[in-house]
Protein backbone atom coordinates (compact mmCIF):
# COMPACT_ATOMS: atom_id res chain seq x y z
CA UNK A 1 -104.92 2.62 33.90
CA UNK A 2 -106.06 0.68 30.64
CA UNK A 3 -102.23 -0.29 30.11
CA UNK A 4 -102.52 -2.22 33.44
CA UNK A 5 -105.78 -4.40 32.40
CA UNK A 6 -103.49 -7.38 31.66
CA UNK A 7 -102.25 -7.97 35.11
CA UNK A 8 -105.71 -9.32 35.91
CA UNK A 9 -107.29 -12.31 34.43
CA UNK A 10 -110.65 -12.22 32.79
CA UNK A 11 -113.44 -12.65 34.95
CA UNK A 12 -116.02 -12.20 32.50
CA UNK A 13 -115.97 -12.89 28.37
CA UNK A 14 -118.27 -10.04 27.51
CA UNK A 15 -119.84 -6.71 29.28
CA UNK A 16 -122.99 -7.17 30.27
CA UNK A 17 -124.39 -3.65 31.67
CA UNK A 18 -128.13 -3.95 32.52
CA UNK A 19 -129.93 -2.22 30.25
CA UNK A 20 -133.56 -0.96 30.08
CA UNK A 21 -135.81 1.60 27.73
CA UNK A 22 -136.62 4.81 28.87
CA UNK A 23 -140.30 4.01 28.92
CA UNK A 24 -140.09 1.21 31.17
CA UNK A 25 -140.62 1.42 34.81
CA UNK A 26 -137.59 4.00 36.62
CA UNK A 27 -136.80 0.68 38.79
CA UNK A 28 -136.18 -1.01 36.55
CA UNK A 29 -133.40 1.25 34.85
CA UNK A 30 -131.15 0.68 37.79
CA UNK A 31 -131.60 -2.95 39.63
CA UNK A 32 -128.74 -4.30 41.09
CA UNK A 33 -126.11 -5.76 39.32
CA UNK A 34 -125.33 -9.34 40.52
CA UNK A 35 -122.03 -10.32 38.82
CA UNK A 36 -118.79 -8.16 37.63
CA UNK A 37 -120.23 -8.02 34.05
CA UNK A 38 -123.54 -6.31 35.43
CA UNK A 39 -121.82 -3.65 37.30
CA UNK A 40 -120.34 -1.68 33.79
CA UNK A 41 -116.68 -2.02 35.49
CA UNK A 42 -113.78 -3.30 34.45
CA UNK A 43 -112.30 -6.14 36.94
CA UNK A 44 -109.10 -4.34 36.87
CA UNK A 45 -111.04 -1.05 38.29
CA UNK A 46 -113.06 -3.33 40.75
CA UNK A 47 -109.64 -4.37 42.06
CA UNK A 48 -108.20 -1.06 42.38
CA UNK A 49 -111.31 0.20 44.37
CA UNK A 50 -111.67 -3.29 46.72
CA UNK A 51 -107.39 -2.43 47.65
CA UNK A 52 -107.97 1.12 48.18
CA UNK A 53 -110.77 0.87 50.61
CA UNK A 54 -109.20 -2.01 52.51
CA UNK A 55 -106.39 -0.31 53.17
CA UNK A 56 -108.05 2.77 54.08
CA UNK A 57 -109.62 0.39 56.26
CA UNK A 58 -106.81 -1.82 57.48
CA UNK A 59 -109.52 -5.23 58.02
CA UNK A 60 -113.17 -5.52 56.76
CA UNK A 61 -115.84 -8.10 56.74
CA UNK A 62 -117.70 -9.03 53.87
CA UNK A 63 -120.69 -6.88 55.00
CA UNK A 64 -119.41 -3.49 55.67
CA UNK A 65 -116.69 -3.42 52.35
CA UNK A 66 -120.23 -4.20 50.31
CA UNK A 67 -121.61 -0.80 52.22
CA UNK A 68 -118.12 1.17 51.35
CA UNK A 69 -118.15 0.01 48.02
CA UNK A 70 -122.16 -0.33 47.50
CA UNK A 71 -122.27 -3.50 45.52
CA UNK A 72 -123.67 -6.87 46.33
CA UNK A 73 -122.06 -9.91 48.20
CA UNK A 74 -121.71 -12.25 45.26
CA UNK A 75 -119.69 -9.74 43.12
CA UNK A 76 -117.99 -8.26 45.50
CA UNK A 77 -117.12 -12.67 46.38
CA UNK A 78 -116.68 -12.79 43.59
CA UNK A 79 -113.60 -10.10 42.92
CA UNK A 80 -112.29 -11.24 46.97
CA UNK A 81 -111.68 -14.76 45.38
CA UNK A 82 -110.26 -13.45 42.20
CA UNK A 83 -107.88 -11.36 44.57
CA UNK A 84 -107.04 -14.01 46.87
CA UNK A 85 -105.65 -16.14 44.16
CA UNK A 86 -103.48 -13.54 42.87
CA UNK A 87 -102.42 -12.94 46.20
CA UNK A 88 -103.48 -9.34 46.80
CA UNK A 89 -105.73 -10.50 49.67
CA UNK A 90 -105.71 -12.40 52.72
CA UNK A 91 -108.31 -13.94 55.22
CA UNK A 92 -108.35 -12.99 58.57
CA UNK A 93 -109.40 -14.81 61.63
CA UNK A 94 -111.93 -13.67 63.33
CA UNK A 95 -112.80 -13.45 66.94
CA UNK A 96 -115.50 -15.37 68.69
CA UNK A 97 -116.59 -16.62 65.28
CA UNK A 98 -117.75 -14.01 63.65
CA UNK A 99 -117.72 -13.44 59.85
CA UNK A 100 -114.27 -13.36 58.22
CA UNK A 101 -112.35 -10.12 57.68
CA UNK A 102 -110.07 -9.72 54.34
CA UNK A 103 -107.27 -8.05 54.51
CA UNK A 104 -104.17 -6.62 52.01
CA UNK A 105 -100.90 -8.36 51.66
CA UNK A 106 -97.83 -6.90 51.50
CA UNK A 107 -98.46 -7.05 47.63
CA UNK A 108 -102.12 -5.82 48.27
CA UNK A 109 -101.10 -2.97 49.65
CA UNK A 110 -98.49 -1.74 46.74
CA UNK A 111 -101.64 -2.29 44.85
CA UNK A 112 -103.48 0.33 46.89
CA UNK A 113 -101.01 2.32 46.80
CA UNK A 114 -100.13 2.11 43.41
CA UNK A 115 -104.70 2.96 42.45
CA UNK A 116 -103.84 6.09 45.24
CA UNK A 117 -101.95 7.55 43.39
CA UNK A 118 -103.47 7.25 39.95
CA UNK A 119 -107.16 8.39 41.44
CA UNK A 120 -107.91 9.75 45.02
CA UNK A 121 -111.37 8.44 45.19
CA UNK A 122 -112.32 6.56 47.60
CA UNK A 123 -115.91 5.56 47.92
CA UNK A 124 -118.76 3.44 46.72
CA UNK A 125 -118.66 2.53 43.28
CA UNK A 126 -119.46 4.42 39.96
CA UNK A 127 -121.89 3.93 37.27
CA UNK A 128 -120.79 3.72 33.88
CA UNK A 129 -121.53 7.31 32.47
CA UNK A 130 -124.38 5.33 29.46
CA UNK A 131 -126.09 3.72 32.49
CA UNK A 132 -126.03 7.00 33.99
CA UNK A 133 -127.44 8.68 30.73
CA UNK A 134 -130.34 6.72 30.61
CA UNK A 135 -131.92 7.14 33.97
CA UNK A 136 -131.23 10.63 33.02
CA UNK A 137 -133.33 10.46 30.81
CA UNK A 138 -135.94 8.54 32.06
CA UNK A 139 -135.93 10.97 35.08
CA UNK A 140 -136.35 13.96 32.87
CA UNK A 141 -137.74 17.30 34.09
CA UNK A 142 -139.00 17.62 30.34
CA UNK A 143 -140.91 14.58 30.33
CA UNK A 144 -143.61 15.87 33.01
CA UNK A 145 -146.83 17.60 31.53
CA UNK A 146 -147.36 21.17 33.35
CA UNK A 147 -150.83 22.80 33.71
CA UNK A 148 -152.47 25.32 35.11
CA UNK A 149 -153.96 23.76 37.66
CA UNK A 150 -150.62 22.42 38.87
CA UNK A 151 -149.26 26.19 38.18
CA UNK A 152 -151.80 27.15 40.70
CA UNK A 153 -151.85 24.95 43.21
CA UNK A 154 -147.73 25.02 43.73
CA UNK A 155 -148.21 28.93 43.83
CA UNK A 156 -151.03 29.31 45.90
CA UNK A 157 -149.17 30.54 49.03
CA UNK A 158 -147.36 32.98 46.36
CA UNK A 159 -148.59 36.35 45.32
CA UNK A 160 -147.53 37.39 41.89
CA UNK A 161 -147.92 40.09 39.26
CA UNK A 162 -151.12 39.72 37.06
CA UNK A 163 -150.23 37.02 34.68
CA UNK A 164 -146.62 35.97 35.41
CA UNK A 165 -148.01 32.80 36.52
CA UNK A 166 -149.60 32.22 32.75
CA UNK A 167 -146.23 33.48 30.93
CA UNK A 168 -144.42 30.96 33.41
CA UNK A 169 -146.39 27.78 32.85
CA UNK A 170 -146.21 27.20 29.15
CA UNK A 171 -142.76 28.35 29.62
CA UNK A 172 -141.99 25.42 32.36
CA UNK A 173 -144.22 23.04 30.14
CA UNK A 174 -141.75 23.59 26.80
CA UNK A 175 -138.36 22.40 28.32
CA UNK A 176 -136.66 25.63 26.66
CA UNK A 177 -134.32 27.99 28.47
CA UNK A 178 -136.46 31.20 30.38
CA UNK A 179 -134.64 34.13 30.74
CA UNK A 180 -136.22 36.00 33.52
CA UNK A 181 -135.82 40.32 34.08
CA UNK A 182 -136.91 42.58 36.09
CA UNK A 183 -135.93 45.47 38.77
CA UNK A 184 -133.73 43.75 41.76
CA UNK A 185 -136.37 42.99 44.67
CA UNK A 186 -139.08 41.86 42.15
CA UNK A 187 -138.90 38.65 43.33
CA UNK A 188 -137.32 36.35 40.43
CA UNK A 189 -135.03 34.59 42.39
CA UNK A 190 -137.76 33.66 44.80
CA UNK A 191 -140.58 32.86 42.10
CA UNK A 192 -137.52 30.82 39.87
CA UNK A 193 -136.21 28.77 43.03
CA UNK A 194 -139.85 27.32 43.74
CA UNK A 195 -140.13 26.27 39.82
CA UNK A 196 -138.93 23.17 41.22
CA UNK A 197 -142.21 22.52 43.52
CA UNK A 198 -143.73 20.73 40.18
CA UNK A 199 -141.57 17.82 40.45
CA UNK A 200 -142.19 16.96 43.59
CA UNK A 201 -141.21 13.34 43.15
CA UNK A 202 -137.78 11.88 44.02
CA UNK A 203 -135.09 10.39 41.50
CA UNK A 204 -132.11 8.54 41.56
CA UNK A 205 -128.46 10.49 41.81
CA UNK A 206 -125.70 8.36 41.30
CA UNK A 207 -122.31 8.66 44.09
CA UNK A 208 -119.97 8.96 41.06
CA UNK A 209 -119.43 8.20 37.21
CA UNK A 210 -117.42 6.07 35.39
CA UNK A 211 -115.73 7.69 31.82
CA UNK A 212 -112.79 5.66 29.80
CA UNK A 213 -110.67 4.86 32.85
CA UNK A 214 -111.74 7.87 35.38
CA UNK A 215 -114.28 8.38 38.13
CA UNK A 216 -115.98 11.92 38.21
CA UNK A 217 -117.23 12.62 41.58
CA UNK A 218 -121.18 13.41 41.45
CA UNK A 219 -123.15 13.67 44.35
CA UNK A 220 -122.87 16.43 46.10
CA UNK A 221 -124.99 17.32 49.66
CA UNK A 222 -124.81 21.34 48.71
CA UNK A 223 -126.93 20.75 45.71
CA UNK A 224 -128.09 16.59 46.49
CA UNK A 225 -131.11 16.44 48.88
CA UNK A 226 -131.11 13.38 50.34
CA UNK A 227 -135.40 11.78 49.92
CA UNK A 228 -136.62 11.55 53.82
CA UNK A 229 -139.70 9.08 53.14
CA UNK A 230 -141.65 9.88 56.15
CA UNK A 231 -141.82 13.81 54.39
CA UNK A 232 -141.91 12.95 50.99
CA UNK A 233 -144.18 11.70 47.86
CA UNK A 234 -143.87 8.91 46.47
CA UNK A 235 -140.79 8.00 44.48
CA UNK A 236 -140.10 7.41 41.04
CA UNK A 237 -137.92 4.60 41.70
CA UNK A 238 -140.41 2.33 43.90
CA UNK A 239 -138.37 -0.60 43.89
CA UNK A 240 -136.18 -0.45 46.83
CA UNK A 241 -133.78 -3.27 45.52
CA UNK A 242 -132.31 -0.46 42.98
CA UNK A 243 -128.28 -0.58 42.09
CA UNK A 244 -127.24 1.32 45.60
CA UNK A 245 -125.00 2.94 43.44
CA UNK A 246 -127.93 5.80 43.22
CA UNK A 247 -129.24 7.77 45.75
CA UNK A 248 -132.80 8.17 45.91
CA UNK A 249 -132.54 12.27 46.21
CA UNK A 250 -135.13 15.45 45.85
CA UNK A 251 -134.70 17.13 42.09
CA UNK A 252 -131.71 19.17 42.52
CA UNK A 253 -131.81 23.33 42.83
CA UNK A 254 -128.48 24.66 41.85
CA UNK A 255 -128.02 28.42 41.77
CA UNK A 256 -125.31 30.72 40.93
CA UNK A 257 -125.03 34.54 41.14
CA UNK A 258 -121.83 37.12 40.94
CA UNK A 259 -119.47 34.55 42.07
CA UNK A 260 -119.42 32.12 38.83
CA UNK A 261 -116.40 31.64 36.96
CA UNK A 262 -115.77 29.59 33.82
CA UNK A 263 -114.00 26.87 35.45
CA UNK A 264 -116.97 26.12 37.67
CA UNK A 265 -118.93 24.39 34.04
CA UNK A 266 -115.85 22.51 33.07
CA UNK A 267 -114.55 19.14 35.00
CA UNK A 268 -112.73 19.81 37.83
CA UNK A 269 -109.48 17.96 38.34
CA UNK A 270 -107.86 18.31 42.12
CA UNK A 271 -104.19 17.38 41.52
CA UNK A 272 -104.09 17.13 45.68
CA UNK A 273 -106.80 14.34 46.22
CA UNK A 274 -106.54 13.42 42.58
CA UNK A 275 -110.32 13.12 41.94
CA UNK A 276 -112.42 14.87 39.33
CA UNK A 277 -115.71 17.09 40.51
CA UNK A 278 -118.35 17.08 38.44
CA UNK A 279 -119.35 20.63 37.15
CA UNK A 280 -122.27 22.59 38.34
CA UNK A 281 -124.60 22.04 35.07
CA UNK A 282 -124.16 18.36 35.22
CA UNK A 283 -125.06 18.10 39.31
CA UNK A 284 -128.04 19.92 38.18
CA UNK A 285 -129.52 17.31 35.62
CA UNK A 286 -133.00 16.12 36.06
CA UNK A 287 -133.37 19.29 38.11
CA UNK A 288 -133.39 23.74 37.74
CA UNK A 289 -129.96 25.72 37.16
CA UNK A 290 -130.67 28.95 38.29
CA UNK A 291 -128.00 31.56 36.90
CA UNK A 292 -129.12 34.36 38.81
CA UNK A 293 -127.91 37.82 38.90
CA UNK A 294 -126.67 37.19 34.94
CA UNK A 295 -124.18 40.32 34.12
CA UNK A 296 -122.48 40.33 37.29
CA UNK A 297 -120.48 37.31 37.35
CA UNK A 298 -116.96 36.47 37.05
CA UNK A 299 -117.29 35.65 33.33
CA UNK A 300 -117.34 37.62 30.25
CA UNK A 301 -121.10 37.37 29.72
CA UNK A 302 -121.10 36.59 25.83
CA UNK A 303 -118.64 33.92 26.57
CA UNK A 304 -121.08 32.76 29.19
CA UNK A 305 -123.93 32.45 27.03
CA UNK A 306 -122.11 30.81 24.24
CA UNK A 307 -121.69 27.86 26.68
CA UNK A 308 -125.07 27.40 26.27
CA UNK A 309 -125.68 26.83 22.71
CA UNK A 310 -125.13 23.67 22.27
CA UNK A 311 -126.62 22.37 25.31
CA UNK A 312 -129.87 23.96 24.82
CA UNK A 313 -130.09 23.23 21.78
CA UNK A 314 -129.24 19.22 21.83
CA UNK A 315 -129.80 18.68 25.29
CA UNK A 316 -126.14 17.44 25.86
CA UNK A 317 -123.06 19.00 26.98
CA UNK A 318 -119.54 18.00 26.58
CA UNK A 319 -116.15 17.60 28.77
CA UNK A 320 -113.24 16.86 28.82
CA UNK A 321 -110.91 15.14 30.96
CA UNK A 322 -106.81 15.83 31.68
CA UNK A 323 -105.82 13.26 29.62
CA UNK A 324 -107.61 15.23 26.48
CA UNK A 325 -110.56 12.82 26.25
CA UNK A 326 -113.75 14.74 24.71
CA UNK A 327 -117.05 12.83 25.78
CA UNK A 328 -120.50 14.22 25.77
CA UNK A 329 -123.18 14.11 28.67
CA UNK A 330 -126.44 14.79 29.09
CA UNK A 331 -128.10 18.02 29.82
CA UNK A 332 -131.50 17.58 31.10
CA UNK A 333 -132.06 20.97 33.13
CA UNK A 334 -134.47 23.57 33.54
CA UNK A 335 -132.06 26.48 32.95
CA UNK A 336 -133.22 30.04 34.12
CA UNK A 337 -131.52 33.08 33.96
CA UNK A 338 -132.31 35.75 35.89
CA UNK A 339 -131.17 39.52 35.60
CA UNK A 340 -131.63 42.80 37.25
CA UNK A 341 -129.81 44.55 34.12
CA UNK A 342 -131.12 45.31 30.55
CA UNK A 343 -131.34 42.24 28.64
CA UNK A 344 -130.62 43.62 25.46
CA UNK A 345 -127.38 45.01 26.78
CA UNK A 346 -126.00 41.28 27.87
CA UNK A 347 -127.19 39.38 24.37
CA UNK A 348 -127.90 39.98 21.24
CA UNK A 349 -131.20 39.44 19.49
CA UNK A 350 -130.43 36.00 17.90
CA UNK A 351 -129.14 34.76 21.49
CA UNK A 352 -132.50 36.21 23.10
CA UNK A 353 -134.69 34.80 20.33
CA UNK A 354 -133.25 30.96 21.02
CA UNK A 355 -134.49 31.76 24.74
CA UNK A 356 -138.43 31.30 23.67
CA UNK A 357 -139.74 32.74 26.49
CA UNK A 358 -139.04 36.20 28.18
CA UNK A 359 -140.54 36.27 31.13
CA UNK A 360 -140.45 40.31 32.76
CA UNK A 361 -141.30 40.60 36.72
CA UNK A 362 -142.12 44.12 37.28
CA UNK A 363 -143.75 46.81 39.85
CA UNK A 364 -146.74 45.40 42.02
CA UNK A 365 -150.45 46.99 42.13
CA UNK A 366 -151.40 48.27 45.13
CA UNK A 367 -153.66 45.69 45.29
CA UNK A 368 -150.62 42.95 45.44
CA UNK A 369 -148.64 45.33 47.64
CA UNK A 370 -151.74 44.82 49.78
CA UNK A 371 -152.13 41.27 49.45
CA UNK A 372 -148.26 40.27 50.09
CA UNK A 373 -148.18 43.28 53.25
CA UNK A 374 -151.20 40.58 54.83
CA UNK A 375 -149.44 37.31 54.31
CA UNK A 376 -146.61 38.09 55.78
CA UNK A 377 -148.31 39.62 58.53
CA UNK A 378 -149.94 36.50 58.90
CA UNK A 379 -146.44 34.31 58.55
CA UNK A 380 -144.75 36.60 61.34
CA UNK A 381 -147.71 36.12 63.34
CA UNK A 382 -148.29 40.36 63.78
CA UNK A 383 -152.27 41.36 63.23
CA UNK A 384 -153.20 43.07 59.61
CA UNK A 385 -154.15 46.21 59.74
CA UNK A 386 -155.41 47.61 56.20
CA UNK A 387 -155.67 51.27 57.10
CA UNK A 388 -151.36 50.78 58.44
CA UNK A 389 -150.93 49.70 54.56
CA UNK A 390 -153.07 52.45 52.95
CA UNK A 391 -150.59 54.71 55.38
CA UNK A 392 -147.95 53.20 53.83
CA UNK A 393 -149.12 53.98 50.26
CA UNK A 394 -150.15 57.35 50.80
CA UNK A 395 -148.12 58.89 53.13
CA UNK A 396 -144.44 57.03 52.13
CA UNK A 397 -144.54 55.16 48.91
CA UNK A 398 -146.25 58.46 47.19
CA UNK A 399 -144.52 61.36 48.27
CA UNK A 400 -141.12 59.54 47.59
CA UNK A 401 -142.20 58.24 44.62
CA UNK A 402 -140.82 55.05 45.72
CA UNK A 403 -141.92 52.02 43.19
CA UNK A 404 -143.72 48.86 44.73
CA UNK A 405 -141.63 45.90 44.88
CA UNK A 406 -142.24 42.22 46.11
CA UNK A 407 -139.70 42.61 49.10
CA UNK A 408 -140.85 45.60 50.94
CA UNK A 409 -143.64 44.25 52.65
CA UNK A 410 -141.80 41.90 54.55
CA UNK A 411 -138.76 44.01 55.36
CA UNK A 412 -140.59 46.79 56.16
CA UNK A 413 -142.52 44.78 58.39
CA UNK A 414 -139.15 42.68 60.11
CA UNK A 415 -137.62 45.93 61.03
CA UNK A 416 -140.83 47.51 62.50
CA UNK A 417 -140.89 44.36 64.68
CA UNK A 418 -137.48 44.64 65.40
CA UNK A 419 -137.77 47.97 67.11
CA UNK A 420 -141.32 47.16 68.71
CA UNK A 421 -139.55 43.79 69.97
CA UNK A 422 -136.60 45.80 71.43
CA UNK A 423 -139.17 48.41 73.46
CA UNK A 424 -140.93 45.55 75.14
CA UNK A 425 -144.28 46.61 73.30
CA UNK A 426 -147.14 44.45 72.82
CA UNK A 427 -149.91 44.34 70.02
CA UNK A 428 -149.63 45.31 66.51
CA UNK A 429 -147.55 47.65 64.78
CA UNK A 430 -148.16 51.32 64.64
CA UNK A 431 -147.26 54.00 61.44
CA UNK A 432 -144.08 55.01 63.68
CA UNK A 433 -143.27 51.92 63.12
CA UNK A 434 -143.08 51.36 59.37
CA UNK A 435 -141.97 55.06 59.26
CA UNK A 436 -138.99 54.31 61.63
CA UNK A 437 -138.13 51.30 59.51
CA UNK A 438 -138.48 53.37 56.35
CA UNK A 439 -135.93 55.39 57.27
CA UNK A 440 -133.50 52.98 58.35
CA UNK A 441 -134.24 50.71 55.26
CA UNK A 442 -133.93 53.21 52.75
CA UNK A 443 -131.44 55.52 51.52
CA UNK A 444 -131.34 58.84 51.63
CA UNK A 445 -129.29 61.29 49.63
């Protein structure tokens, strides 16, 4: 696309992206640009994107092609006028006076048609990938102090083993890599997932990103929570007038188990809409990648390990586009991985030792087994009886010499009110019960 630049005349003399420090206020790391120069884009780009949506469009007013394209009025003027003279776009009357509608000319639309088929995006537009990498990093997950008390507090409707919450915290507080193990049904997934609680504040997620000539598609509704205000804190970005570029979205939880595959970290290119996806580790900045279930997945797992190295260790990743271009970005994640398998049989000691912190999720205590059997009872809404769970204990979990994990309460518990549900039964749940759903739940050889 850069070899096109010199069909358009300069708008501007010099770039002009609006910059800001880290340590200043988050709104003021994205306001809203208010000329060509202030967006990051080149006019040439601009243009592209303008023919492109109003031909997907067919006839727009000023108004709704500044909500397609997110940008202001004045620039978006600003381009219109530029595009006008060259002839690309037309006015349009409009009916019963109302606001005037622009329109593609025959030469408009061989414009549009022409951007199509360079780049299939279509939609607001990007932010220039250094813009981007500075509210990054303002937004960081590893600029936030953890305690105890906040360890506590977003675990106190949790039950977990004695101390994991200790061996967690300073592991959450030192922005390293945890590498989490344990017998499956222990409850790491669960206990990893709600790491996230901390950062309870919203940030700013930008639609896409702008590298060299090429827009990388970046928000993404699996992983992106959009911020409801009426249910949420307060933000981060208080200033409402920020560059609508962003969306103001919940820390993003990204997890992947057995179905991960090498191609899923790299950039994505879709040679049928002709638009680039962002990878998984990168729609997981400012928020927790989860790689559960580590040793099962669709990679070789030394190869998927090595991937990490330099990230963890610099906090930036690299990618590359079709074209061969090698750019780095940044990689500001809470990374966990979580295994069921023997760690020392998926890395080797230096790999482990760059981890920090080994954090092992193991049996429960009676006790705990006690403790977790009465919340759920209480979630489910079924009374608590503690001589059903010393039943359980003795007359099941001993004889079988059957371990205590942190899922049995509740699906021992879902299937006993399945069957008591299906009889009609009122009341609380009797030791046929839990034996009935004992022997449906586990195996026997």
């Amino acid at each position: 696309m850069t070899g096109h630049a010199t069909q358009f005349p300069s708008l501007v003399t010099e770039s002009s992206i609006a910059t800001s420090s880290a340590d200043a206020p988050l709104r003021r790391l994205a306001p809203r640009p208010n000329t060509v120069s202030e967006t990051g884009l080149n006019e040439h780009f601009l243009a592209e994107l303008i023919a492109k949506h109003l031909y997907s469009a067919g006839t727009l007013p000023l108004s709704e092609l500044s909500d397609r394209i997110a940008l202001r009025g004045p620039v978006l003027e600003q381009m219109l006028n530029f595009l006008r003279a060259q002839a690309y776009v037309e006015v349009r009357s409009s009916v019963d006076s109302g606001p005037r509608r622009y329109a593609l000319t025959d030469r408009g639309r061989t414009l549009a048609l022409d951007a199509l088929n360079k780049s299939g995006y279509l939609g607001p537009a990007p932010v220039p990938l250094d813009d981007y990498a500075r509210v990054v990093a303002a937004q960081s997950v590893h600029r936030r102090v953890i305690t105890k008390q906040q360890m506590t507090a977003a675990f106190s409707d949790m039950i977990l083993g004695d101390g994991l919450l200790d061996q967690l915290g300073p592991a959450l507080h030192s922005g390293r890599a945890i590498f989490i193990y344990g017998p499956p049904g222990a409850g790491k997934t669960y206990t990893a997932q709600r790491l996230v609680r901390l950062f309870d504040e919203t940030i700013l997620i930008p639609h896409a990103i702008y590298i060299g000539d090429s827009v990388i598609q970046f928000y993404d509704p699996v992983y992106h929570r959009l911020a409801d205000d009426a249910e949420t804190k307060p933000s981060v970005m208080v200033d409402e007038e920020h560059d609508p570029r962003y969306l103001q979205c919940h820390r993003p939880i990204v997890m992947t188990g057995g179905e991960l595959t090498s191609d899923m970290l790299e950039l994505r290119y879709d040679a049928d809409t002709r638009q680039y996806q962002a990878p998984l580790q990168l729609k997981a900045n400012n928020g927790l990648y989860l790689l559960d279930d580590l040793g099962r997945q669709r990679v070789d797992t030394v190869d998927l390990l090595n991937r990490w190295n330099v990230p963890m260790e610099e906090r930036r990743d690299f990618l590359s586009l079709g074209s061969g271009e090698h750019f780095p970005v940044p990689f500001e994640v809470v990374l966990v991985f979580s295994t069921n398998l023997d760690p020392t049989e998926l890395a080797d000691e230096a790999f482990l030792r760059r981890l920090g912190y080994k954090v092992h999720f193991g049996y429960l205590t009676e006790h705990e087994f006690t403790a977790i059997w009465k919340q759920v009872c209480e979630q489910v809404g079924t009374p608590f009886n503690a001589a059903l769970v010393r039943y359980v204990l003795d007359e099941l979990y001993a004889p079988n010499n059957v371990p205590l994990l942190a899922c049995h309460p509740r699906d021992l518990i879902t299937l006993a009110l399945d069957r008591v549900h299906y009889e009609g039964r009122d009341g609380g749940l009797e030791p046929a019960d839990v034996v009935k759903a004992w022997d449906s739940y586990f195996i026997k050889l």
